[in-house]
Protein backbone atom coordinates (compact mmCIF):
# COMPACT_ATOMS: atom_id res chain seq x y z
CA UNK A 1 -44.48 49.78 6.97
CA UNK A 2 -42.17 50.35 4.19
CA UNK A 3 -39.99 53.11 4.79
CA UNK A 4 -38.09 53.19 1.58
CA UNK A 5 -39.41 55.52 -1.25
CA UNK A 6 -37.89 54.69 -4.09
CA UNK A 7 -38.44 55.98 -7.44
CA UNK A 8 -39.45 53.44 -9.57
CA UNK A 9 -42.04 52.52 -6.49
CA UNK A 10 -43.31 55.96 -6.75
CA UNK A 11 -43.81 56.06 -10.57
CA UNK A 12 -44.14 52.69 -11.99
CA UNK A 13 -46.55 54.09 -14.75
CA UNK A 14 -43.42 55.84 -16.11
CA UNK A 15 -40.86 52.40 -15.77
CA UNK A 16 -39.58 52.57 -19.18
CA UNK A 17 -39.37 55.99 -19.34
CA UNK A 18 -36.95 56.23 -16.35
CA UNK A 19 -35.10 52.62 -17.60
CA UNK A 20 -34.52 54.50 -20.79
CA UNK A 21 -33.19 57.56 -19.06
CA UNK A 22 -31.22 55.73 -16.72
CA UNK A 23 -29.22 54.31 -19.57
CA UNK A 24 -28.67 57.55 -21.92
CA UNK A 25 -29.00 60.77 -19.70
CA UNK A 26 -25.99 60.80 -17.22
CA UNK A 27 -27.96 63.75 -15.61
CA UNK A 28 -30.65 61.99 -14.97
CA UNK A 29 -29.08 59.23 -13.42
CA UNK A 30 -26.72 61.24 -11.58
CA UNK A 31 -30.35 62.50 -9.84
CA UNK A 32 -31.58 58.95 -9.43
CA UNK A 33 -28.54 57.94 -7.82
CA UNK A 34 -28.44 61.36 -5.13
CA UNK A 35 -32.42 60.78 -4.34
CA UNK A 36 -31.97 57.10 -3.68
CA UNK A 37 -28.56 57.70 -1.88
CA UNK A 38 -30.89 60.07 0.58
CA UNK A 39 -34.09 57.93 0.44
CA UNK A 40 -31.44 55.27 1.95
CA UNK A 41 -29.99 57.60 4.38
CA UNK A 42 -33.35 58.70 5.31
CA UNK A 43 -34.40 54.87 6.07
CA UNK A 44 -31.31 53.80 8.69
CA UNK A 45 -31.61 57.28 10.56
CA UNK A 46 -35.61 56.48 10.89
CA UNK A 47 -34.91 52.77 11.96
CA UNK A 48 -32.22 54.11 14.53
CA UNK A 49 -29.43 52.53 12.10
CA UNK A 50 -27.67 55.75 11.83
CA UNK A 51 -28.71 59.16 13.96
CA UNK A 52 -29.24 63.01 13.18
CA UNK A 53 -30.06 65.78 14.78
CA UNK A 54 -33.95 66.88 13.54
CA UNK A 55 -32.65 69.64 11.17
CA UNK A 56 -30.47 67.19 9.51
CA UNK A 57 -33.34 64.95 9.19
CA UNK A 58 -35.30 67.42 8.06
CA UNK A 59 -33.17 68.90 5.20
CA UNK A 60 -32.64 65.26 3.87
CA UNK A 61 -36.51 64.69 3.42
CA UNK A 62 -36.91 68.41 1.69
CA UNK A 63 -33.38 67.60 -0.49
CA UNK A 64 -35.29 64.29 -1.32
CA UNK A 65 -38.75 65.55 -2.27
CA UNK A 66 -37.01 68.55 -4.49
CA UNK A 67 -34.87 65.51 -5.80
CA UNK A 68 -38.39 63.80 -6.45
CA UNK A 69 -40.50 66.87 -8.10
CA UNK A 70 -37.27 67.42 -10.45
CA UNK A 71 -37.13 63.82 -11.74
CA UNK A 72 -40.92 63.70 -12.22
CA UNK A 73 -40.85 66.82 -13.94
CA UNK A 74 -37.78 65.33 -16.65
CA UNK A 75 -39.60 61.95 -16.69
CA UNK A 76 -43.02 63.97 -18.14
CA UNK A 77 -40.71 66.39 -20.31
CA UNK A 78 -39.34 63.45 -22.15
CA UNK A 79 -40.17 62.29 -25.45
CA UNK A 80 -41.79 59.09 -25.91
CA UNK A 81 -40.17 56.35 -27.35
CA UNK A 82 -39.75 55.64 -30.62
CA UNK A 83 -41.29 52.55 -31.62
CA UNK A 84 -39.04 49.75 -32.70
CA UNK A 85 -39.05 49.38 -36.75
């Protein structure tokens, strides 16, 4: 079982859309980079790589899924793209 949640995994129907907002909103990818910096963090403490205590555990996976809900919700605020002339 995969373990590892990352973004693009979790909303490939919406791979150009976070491509193109990984290239030109510096907010955005500051997000991608914090959720995928805890979905990896998240991984080695559940495959005994790295340990926490329950609570810290815990407060990465809710830090992670508000990280999650917030990038879904810019990825469906933002315009499509322009076609190419």
């Amino acid at each position: 079982m995969d373990l590892h949640h990352p973004i693009l995994r979790e909303f490939p129907e919406h791979r150009d859309t976070i491509k193109r907002l990984q290239g030109s909103d510096a907010h955005f990818r500051n997000l991608y980079d914090e959720y995928h910096r805890l979905d990896d963090e998240i991984y080695r403490i559940e495959e005994e790589i790295d340990f926490a205590t329950d609570q810290e555990i815990e407060e990465r996976k809710m830090r992670r899924a508000k990280l999650k809900d917030y990038i879904y919700h810019l990825i469906k605020h933002t315009p499509a793209a322009k076609p190419a002339p």
